[in-house]
C-alpha atoms as a PDB file:
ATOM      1  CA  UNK A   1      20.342 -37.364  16.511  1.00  0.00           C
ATOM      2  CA  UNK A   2      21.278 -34.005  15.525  1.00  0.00           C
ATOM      3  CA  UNK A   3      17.614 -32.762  16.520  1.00  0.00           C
ATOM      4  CA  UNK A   4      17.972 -34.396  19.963  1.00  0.00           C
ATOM      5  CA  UNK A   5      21.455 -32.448  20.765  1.00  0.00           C
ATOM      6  CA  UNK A   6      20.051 -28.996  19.639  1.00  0.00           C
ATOM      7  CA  UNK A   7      16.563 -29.804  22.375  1.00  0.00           C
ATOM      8  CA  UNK A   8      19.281 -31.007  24.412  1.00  0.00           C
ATOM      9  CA  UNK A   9      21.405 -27.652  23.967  1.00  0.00           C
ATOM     10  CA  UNK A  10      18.221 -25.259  24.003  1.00  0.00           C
ATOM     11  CA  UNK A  11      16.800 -26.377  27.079  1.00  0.00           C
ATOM     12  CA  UNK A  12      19.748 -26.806  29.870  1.00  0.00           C
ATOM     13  CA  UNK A  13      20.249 -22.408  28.200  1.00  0.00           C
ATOM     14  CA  UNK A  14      16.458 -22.274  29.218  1.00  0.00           C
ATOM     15  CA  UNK A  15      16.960 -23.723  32.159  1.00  0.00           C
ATOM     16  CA  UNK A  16      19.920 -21.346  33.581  1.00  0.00           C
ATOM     17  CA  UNK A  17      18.335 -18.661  32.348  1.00  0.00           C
ATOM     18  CA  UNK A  18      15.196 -19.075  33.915  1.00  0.00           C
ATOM     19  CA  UNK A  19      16.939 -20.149  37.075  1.00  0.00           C
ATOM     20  CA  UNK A  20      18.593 -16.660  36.539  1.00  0.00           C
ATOM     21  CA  UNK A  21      15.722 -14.453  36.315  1.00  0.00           C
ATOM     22  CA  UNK A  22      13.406 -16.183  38.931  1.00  0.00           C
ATOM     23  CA  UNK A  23      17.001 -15.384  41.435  1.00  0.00           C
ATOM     24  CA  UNK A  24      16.623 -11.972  40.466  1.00  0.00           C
ATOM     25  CA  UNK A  25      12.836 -11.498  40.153  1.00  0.00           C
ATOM     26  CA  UNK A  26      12.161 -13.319  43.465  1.00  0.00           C
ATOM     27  CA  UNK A  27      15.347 -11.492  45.395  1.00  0.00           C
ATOM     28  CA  UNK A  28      16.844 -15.175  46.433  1.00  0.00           C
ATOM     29  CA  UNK A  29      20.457 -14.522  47.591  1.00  0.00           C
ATOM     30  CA  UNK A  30      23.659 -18.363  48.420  1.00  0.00           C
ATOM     31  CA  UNK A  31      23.240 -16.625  52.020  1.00  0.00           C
ATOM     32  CA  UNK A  32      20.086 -16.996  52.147  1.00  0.00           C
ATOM     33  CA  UNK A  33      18.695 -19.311  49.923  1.00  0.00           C
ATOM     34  CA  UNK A  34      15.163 -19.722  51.572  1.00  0.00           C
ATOM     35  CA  UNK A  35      12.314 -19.551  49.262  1.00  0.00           C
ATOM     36  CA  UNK A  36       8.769 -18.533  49.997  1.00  0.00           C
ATOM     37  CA  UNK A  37       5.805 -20.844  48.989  1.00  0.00           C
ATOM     38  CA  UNK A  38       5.030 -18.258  45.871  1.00  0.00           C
ATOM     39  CA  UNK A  39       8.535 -19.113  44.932  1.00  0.00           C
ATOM     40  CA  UNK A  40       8.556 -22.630  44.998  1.00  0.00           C
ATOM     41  CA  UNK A  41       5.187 -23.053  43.610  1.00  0.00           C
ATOM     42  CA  UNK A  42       6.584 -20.869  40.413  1.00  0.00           C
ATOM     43  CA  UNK A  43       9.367 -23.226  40.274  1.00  0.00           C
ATOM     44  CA  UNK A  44       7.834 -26.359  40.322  1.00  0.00           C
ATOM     45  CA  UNK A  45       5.871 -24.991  37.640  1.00  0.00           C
ATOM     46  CA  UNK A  46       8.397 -23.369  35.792  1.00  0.00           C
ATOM     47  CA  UNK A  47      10.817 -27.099  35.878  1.00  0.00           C
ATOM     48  CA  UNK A  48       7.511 -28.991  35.003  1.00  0.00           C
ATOM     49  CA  UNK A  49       7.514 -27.263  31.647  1.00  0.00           C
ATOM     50  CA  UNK A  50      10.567 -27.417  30.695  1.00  0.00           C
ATOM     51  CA  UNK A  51      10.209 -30.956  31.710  1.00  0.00           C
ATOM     52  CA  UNK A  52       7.475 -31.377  29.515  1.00  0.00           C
ATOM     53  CA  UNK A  53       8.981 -29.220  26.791  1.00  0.00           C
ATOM     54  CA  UNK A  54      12.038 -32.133  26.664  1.00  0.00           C
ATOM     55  CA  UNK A  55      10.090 -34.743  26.409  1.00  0.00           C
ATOM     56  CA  UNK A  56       8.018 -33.465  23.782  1.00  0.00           C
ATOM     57  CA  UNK A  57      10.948 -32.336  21.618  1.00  0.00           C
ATOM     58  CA  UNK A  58      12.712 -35.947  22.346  1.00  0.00           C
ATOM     59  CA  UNK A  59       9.720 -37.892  20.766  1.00  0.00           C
ATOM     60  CA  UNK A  60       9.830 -35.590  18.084  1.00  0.00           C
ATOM     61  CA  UNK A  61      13.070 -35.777  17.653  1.00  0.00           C
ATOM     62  CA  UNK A  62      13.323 -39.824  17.220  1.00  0.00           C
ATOM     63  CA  UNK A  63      10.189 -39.891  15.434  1.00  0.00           C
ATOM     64  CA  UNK A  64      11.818 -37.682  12.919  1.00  0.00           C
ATOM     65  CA  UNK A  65      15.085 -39.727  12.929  1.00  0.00           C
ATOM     66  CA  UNK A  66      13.031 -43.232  12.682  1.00  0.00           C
ATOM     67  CA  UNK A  67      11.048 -41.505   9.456  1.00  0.00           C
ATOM     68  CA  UNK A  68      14.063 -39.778   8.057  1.00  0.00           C
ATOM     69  CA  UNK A  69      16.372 -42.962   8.276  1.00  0.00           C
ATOM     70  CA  UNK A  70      14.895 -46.489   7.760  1.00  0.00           C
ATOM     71  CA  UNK A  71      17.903 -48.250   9.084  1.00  0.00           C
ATOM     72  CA  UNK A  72      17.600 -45.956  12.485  1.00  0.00           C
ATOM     73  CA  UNK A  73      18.302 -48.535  15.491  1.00  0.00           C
ATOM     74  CA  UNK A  74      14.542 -48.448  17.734  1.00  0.00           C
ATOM     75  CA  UNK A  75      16.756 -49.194  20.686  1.00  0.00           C
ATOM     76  CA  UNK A  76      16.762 -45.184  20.905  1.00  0.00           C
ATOM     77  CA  UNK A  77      13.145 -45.100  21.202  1.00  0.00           C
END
């Protein structure tokens, strides 16, 4: 479970930091918060990682937990 948090943890940091720099890098301002098709296609990429990233580390995670503890509840899974 501990495994899960830490993913957990790491990405939403990954996440605002990328969020962060793409702000910066692609010069999007709260005023005016419109967003060229270069910048949304980056996003959508960008998100889809760390989408896939999460999931990734989540099977790992409980496949570590169901290994490391035989009593661990499948329900998880």
């Amino acid at each position: 479970m501990k495994e899960l948090i830490i993913v957990g943890i790491v990405l939403i940091i990954a996440v605002w930091l990328g969020e962060r720099f793409l702000k910066r890098k692609l010069h999007i301002t709260k005023k005016t918060n419109t967003m060229d098709d270069r910048a949304k296609i980056l996003q959508f990429f960008a998100l889809a990682i760390l989408m896939i990233g999460f999931v990734i580390g989540s099977i790992i995670g409980s496949v570590t937990l169901a290994t490391k503890y035989e009593n661990f509840n499948f329900v998880y899974f």
